[in-house]
N, C-alpha and C. Protein backbone atom coordinates (compact mmCIF):
# COMPACT_ATOMS: atom_id res chain seq x y z
N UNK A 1 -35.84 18.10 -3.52
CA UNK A 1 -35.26 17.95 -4.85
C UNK A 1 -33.73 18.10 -4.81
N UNK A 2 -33.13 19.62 -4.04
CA UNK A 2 -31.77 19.35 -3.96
C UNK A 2 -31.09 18.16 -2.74
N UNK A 3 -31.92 17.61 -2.18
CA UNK A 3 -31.13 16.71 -1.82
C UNK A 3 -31.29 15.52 -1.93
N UNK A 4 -32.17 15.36 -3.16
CA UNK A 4 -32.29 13.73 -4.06
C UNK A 4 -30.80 14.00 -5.10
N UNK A 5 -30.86 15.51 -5.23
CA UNK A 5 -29.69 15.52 -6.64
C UNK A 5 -28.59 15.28 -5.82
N UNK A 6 -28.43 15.59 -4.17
CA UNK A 6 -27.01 15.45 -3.56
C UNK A 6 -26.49 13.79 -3.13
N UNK A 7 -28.08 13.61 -3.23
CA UNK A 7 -27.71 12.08 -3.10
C UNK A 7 -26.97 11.17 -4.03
N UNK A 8 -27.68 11.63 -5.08
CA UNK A 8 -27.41 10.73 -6.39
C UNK A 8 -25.59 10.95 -6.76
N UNK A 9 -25.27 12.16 -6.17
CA UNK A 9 -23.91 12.58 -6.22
C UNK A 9 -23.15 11.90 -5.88
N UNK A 10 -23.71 11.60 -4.28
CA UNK A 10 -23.05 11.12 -3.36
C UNK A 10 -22.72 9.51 -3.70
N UNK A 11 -23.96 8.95 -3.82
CA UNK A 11 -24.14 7.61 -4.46
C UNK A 11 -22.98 7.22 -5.55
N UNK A 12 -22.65 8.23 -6.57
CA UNK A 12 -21.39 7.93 -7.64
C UNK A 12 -20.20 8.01 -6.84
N UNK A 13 -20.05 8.84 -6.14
CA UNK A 13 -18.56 8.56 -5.40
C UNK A 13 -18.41 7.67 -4.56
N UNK A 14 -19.55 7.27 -3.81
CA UNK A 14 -19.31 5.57 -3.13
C UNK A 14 -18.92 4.24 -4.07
N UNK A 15 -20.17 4.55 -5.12
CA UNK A 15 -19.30 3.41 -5.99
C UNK A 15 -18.49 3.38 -6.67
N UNK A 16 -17.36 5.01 -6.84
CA UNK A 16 -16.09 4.87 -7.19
C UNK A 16 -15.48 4.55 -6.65
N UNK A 17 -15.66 5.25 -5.11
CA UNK A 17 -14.76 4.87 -4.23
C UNK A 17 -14.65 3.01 -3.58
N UNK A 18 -16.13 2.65 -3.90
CA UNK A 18 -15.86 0.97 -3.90
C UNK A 18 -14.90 0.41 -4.65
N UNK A 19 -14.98 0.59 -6.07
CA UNK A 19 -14.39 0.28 -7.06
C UNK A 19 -12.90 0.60 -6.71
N UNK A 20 -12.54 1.48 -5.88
CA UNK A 20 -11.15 1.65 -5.52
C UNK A 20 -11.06 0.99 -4.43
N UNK A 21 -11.40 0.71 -3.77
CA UNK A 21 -11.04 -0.01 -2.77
C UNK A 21 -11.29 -2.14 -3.19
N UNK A 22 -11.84 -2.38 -4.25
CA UNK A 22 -12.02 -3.49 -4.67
C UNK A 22 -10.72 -3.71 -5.20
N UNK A 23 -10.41 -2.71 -5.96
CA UNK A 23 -9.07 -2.96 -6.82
C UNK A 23 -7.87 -3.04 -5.87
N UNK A 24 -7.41 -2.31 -5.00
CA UNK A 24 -6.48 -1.84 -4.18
C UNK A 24 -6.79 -3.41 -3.70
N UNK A 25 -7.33 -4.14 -3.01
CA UNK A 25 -7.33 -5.36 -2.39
C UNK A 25 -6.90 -6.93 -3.40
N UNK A 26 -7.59 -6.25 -4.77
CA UNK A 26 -6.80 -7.48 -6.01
C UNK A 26 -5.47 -7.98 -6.13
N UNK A 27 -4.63 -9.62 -5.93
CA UNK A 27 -4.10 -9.88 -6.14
C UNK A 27 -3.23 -8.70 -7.13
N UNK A 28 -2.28 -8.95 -7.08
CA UNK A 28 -1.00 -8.12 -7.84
C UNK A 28 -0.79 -9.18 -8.63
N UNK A 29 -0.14 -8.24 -9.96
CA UNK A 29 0.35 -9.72 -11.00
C UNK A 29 1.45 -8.76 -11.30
N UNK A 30 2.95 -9.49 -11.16
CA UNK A 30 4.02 -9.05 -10.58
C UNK A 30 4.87 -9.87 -11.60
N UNK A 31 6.06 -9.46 -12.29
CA UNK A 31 6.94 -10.34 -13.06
C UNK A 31 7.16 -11.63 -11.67
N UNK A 32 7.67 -12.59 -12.34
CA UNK A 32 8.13 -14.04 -11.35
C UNK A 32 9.80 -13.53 -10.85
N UNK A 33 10.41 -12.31 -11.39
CA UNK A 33 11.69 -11.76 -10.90
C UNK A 33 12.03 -10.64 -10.20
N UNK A 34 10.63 -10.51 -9.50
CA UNK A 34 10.89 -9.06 -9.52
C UNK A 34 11.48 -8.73 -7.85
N UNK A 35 12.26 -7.48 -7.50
CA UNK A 35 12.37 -7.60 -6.60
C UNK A 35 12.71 -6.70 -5.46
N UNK A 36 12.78 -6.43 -4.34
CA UNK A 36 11.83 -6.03 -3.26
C UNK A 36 11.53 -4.63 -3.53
N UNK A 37 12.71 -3.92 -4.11
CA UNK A 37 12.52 -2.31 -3.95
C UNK A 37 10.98 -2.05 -4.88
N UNK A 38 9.92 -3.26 -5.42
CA UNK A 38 9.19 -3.14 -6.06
C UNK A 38 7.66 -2.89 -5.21
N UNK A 39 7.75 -3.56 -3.54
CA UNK A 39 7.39 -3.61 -2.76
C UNK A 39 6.99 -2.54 -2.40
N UNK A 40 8.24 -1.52 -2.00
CA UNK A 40 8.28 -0.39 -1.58
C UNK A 40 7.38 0.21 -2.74
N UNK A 41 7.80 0.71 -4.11
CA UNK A 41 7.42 1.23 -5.05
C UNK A 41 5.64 1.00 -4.81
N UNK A 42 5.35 -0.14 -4.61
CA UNK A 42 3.77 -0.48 -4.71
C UNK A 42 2.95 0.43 -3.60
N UNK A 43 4.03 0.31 -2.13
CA UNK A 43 3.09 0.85 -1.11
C UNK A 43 3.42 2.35 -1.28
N UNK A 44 3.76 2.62 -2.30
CA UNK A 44 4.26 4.33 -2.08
C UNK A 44 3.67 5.01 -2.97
N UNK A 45 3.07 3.82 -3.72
CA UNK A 45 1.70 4.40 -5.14
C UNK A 45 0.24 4.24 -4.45
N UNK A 46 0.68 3.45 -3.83
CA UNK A 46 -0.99 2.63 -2.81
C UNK A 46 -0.94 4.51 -1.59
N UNK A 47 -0.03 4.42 -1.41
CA UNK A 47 -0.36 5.73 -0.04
C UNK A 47 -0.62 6.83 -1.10
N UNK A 48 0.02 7.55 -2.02
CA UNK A 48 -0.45 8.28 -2.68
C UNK A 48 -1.82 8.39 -2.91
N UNK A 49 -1.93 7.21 -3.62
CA UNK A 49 -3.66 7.18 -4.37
C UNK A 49 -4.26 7.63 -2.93
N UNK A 50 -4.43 6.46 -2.19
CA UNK A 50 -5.36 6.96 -1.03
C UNK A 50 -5.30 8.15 -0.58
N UNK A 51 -4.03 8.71 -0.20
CA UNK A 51 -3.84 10.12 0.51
C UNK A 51 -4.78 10.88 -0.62
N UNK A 52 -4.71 10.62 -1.66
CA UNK A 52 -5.17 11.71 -3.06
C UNK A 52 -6.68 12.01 -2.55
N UNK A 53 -7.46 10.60 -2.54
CA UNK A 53 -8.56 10.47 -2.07
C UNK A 53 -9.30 11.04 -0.41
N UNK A 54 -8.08 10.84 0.11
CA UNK A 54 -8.96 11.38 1.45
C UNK A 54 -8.30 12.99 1.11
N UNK A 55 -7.96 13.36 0.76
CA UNK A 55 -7.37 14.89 0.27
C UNK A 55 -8.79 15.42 -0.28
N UNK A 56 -9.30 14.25 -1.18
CA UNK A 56 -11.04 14.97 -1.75
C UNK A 56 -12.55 15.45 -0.78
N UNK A 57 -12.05 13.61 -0.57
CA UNK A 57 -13.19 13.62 0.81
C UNK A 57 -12.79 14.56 1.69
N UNK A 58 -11.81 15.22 2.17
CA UNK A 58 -11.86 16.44 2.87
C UNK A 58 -12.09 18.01 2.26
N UNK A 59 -12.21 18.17 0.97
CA UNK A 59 -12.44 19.08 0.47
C UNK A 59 -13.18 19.49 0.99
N UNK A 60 -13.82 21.49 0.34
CA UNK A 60 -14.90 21.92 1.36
C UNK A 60 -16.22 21.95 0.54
N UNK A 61 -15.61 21.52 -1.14
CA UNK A 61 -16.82 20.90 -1.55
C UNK A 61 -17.72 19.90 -1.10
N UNK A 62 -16.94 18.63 -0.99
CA UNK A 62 -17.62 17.42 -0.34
C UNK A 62 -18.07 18.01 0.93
N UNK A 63 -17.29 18.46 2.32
CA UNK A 63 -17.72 18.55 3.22
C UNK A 63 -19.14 19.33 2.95
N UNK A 64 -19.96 20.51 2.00
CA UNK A 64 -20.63 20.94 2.43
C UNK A 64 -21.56 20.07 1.75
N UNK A 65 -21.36 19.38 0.88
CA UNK A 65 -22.30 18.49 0.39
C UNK A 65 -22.85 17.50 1.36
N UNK A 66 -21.93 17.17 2.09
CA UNK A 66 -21.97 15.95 3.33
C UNK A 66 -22.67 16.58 4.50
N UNK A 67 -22.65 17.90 5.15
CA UNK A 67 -23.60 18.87 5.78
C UNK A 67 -24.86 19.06 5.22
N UNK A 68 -24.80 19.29 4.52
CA UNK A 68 -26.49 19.24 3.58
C UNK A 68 -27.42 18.06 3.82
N UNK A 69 -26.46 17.39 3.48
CA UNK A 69 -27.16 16.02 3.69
C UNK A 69 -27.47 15.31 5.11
N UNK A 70 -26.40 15.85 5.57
CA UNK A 70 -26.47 15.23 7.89
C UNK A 70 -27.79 16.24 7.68
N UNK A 71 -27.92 17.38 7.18
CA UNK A 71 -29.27 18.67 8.05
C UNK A 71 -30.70 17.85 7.69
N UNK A 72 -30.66 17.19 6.22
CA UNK A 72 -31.19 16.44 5.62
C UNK A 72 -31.80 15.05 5.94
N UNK A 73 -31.03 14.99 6.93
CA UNK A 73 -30.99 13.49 7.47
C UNK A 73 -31.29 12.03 6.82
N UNK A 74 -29.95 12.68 5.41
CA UNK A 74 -29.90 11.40 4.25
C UNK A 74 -29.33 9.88 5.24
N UNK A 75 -30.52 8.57 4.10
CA UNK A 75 -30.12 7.91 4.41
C UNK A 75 -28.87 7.23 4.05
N UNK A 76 -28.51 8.15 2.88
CA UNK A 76 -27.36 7.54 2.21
C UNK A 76 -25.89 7.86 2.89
N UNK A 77 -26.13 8.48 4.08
CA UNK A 77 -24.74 9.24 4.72
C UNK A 77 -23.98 7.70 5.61
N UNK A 78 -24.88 6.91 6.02
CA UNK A 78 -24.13 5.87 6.90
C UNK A 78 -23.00 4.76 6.01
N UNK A 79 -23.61 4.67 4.83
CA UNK A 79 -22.88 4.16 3.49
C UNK A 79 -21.27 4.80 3.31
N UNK A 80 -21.83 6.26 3.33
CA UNK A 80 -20.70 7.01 3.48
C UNK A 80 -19.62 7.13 4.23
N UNK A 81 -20.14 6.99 5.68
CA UNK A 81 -19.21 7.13 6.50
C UNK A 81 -18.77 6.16 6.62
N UNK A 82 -18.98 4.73 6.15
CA UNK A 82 -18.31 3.02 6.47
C UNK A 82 -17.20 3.12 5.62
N UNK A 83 -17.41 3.87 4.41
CA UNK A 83 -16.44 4.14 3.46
C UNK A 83 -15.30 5.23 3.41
N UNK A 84 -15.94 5.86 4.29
CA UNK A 84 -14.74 7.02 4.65
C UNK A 84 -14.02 6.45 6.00
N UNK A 85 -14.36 5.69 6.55
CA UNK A 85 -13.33 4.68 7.58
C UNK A 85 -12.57 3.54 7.12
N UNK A 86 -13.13 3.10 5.75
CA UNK A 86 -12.65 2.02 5.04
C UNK A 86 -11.25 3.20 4.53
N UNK A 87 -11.26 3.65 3.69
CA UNK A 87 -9.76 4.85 2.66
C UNK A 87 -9.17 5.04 3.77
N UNK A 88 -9.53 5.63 4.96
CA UNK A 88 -8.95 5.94 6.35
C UNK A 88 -7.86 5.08 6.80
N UNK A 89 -8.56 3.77 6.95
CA UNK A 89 -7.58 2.59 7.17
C UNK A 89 -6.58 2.43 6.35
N UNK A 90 -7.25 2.33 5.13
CA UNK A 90 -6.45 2.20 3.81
C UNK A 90 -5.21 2.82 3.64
N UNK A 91 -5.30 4.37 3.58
CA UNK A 91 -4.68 5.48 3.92
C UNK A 91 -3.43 4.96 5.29
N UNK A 92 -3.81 4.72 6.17
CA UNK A 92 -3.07 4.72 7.18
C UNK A 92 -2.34 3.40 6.67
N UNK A 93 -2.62 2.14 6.37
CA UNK A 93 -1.93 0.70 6.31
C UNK A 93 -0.59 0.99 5.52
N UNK A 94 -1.41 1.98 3.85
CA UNK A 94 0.19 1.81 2.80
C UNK A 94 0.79 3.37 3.60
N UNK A 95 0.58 4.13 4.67
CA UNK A 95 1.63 5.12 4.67
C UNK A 95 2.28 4.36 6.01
N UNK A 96 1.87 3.43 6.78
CA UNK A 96 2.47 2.50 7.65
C UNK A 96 3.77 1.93 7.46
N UNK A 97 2.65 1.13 5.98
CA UNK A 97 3.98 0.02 5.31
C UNK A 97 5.17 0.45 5.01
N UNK A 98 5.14 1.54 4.75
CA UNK A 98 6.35 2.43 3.65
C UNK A 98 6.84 2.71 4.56
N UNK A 99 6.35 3.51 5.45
CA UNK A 99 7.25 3.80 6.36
C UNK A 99 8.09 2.21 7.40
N UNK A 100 8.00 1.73 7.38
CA UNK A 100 8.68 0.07 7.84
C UNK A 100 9.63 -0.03 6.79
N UNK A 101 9.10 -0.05 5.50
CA UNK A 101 9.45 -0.87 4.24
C UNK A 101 10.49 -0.10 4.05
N UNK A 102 10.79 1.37 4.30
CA UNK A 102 11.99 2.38 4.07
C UNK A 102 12.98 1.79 4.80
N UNK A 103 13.10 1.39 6.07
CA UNK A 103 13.77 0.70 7.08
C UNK A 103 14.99 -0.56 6.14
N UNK A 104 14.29 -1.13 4.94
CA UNK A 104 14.78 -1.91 4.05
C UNK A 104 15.54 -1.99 3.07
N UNK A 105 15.34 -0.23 2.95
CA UNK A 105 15.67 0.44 1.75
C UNK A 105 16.90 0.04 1.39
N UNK A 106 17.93 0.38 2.77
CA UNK A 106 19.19 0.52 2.71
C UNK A 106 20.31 -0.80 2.12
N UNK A 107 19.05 -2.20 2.64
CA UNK A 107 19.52 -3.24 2.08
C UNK A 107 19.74 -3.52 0.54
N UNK A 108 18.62 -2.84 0.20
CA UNK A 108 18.61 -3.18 -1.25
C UNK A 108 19.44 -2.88 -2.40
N UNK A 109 20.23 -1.75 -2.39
CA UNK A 109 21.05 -1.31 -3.26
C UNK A 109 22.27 -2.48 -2.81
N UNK A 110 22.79 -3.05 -2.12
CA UNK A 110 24.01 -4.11 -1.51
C UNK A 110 23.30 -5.43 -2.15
N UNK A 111 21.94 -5.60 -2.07
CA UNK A 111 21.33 -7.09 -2.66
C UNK A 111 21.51 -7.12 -4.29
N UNK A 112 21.20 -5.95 -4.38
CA UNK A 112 21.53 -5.88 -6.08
C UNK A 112 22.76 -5.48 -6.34
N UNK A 113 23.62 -5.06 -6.23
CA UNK A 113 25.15 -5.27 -6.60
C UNK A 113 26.24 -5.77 -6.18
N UNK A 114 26.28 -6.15 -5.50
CA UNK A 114 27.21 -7.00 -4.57
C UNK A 114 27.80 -8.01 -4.90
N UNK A 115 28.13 -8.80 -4.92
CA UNK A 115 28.89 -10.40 -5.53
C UNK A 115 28.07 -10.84 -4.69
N UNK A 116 28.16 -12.54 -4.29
CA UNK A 116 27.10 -13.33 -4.06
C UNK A 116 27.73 -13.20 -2.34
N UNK A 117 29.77 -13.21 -2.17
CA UNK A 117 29.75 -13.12 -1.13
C UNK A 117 29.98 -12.08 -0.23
N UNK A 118 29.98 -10.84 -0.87
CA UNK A 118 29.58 -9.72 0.06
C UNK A 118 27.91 -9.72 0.37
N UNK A 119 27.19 -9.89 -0.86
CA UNK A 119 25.53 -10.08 -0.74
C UNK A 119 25.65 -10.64 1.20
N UNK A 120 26.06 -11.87 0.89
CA UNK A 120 25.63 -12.58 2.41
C UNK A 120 25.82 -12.25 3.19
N UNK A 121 26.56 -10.92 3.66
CA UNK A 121 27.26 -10.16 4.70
C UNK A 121 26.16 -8.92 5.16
N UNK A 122 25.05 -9.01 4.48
CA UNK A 122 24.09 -7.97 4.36
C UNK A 122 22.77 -8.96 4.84
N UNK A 123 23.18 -10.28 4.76
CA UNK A 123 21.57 -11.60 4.96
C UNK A 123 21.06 -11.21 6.41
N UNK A 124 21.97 -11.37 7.19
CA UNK A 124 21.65 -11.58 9.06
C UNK A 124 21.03 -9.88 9.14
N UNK A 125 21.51 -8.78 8.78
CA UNK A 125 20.37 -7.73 9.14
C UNK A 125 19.67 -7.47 8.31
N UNK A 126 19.56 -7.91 7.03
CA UNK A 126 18.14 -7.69 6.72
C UNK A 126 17.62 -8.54 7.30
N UNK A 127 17.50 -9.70 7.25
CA UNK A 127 16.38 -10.39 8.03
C UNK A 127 16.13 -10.31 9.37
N UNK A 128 16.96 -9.76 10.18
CA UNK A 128 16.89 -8.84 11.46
C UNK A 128 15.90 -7.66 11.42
N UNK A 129 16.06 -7.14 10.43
CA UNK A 129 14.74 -6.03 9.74
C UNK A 129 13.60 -6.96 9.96
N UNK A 130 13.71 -7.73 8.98
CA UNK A 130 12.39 -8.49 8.19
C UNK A 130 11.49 -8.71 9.65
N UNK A 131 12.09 -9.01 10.21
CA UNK A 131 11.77 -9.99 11.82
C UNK A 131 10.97 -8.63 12.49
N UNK A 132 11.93 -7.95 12.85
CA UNK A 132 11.46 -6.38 13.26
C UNK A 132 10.22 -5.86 12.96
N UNK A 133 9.80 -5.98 11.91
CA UNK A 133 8.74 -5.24 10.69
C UNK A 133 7.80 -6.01 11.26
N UNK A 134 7.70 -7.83 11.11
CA UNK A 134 6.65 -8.83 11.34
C UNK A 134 6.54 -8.60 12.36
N UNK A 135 7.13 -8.21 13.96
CA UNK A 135 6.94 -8.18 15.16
C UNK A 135 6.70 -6.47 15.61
N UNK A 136 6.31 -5.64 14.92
CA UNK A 136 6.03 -4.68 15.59
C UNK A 136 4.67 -3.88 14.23
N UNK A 137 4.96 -4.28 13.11
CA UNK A 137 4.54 -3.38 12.56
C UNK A 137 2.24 -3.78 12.37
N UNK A 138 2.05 -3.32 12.61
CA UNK A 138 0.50 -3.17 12.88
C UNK A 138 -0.71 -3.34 11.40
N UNK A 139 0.07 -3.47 10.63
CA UNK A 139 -0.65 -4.14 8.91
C UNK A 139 0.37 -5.16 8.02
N UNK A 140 1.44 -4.47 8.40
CA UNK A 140 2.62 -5.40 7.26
C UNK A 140 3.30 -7.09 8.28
N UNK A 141 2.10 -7.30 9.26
CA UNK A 141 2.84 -8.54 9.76
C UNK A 141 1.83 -10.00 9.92
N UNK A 142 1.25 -10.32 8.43
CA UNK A 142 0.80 -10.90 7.76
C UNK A 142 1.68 -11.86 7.01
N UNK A 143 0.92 -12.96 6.99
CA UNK A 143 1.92 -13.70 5.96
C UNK A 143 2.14 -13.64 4.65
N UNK A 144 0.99 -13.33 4.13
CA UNK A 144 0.53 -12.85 2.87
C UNK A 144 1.60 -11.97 2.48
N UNK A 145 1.79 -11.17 3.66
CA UNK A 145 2.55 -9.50 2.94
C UNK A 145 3.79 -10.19 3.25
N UNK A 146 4.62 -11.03 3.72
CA UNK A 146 5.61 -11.44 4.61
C UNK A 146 6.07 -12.52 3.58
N UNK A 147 5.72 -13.37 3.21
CA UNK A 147 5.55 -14.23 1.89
C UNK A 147 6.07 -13.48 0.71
N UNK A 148 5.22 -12.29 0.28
CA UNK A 148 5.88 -11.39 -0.63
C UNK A 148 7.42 -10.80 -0.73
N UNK A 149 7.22 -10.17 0.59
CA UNK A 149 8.24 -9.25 0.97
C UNK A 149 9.63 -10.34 0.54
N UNK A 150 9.50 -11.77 1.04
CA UNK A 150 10.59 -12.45 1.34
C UNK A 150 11.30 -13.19 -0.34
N UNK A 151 9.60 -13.49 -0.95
CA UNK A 151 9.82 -13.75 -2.31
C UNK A 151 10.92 -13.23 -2.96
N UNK A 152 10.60 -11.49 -3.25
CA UNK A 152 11.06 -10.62 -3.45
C UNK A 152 12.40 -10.54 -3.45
N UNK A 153 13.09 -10.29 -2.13
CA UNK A 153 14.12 -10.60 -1.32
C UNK A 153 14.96 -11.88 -1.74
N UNK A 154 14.19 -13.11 -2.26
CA UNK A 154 14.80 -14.10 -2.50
C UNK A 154 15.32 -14.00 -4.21
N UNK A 155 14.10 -13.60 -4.99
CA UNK A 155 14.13 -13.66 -6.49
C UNK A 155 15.57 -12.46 -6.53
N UNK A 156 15.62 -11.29 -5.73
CA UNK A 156 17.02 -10.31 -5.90
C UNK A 156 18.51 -11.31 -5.45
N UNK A 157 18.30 -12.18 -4.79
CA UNK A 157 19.35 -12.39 -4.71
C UNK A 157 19.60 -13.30 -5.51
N UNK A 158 18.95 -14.31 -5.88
CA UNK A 158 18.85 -15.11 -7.52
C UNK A 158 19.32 -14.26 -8.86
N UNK A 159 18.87 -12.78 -8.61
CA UNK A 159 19.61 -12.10 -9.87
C UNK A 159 20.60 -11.53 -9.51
N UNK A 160 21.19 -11.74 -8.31
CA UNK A 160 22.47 -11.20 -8.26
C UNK A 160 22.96 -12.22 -8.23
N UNK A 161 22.93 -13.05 -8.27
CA UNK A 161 23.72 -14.62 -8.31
C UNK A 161 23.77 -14.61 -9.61
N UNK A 162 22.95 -14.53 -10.28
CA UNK A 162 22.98 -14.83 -11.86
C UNK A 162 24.07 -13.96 -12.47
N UNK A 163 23.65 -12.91 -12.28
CA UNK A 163 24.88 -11.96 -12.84
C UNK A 163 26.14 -11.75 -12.47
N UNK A 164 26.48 -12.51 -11.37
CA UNK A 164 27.62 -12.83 -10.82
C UNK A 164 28.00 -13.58 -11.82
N UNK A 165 27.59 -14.88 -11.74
CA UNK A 165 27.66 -16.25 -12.63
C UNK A 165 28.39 -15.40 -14.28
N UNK A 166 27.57 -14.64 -14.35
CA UNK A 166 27.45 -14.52 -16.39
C UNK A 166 28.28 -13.77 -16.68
N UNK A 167 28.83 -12.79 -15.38
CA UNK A 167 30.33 -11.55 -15.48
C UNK A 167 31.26 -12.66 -14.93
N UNK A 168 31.01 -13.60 -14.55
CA UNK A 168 32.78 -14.48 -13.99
C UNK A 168 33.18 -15.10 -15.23
């Protein structure tokens, strides 16, 4: 009996924790201007959340619930553990990214204020970065994420062009 009730426990936090990990993988819907330091901002909410989460799953609540259940020899524990390697990854990819994506940081305050021709005096190492990141970094060297990153990067310097334009 107590370990049909630990199951059923267990069972709600897998499918929260699905539900978080479904979402975390959903397209982003992002202004069409937005730009890069927003990047950063995303993977530094994405590592939080997760860290938050494996912070639970390590609790010594869960853990003894999760002992009960190994003595038990629930079938619902293998579910579990696919999912506690899934946040794991998770966990590790956005505290990866950020940590790369910090590497960027420094560009960004010069992309956003700069005139259009100091801006360009800052192009050859960031994208010396950019290059860096795609060739070493172990989740963020995707095109998908690389596509973004560059979007980003492009739409900031479009608004610093603009506002160049509208103060001359």
């Amino acid at each position: 009996e107590v370990t049909e009730k630990l199951e059923k426990v267990l069972m709600i936090w897998i499918k929260q924790i699905r539900q978080v990990l479904v979402e975390s993988e959903q397209m982003r819907r992002e202004a069409d201007d937005i730009g890069p330091s927003a990047e950063l901002e995303h993977w530094k909410s994405r590592m939080s959340s997760f860290n938050s989460l494996l912070d639970e799953i390590k609790s010594s609540r869960v853990r003894k619930i999760i002992s009960i259940l190994q003595a038990a020899r629930s079938k619902t524990l293998k579910q579990w553990k696919e999912l506690d390697g899934n946040i794991t990854i998770a966990a590790n990819e956005a505290k990866n990214n950020v940590r790369y994506l910090y590497t960027l940081d420094k560009f960004f305050g010069p992309l956003a204020k700069a005139s259009p021709v100091t801006m360009m005096e800052h192009v050859p190492s960031l994208m010396n970065a950019v290059c860096m990141i795609y060739c070493t970094s172990p989740y963020y060297n995707t095109s998908e994420h690389m596509t973004s990153l560059l979007l980003k990067i492009t739409n900031q310097m479009i608004n610093t062009c603009k506002t160049y334009l509208c103060e001359g």
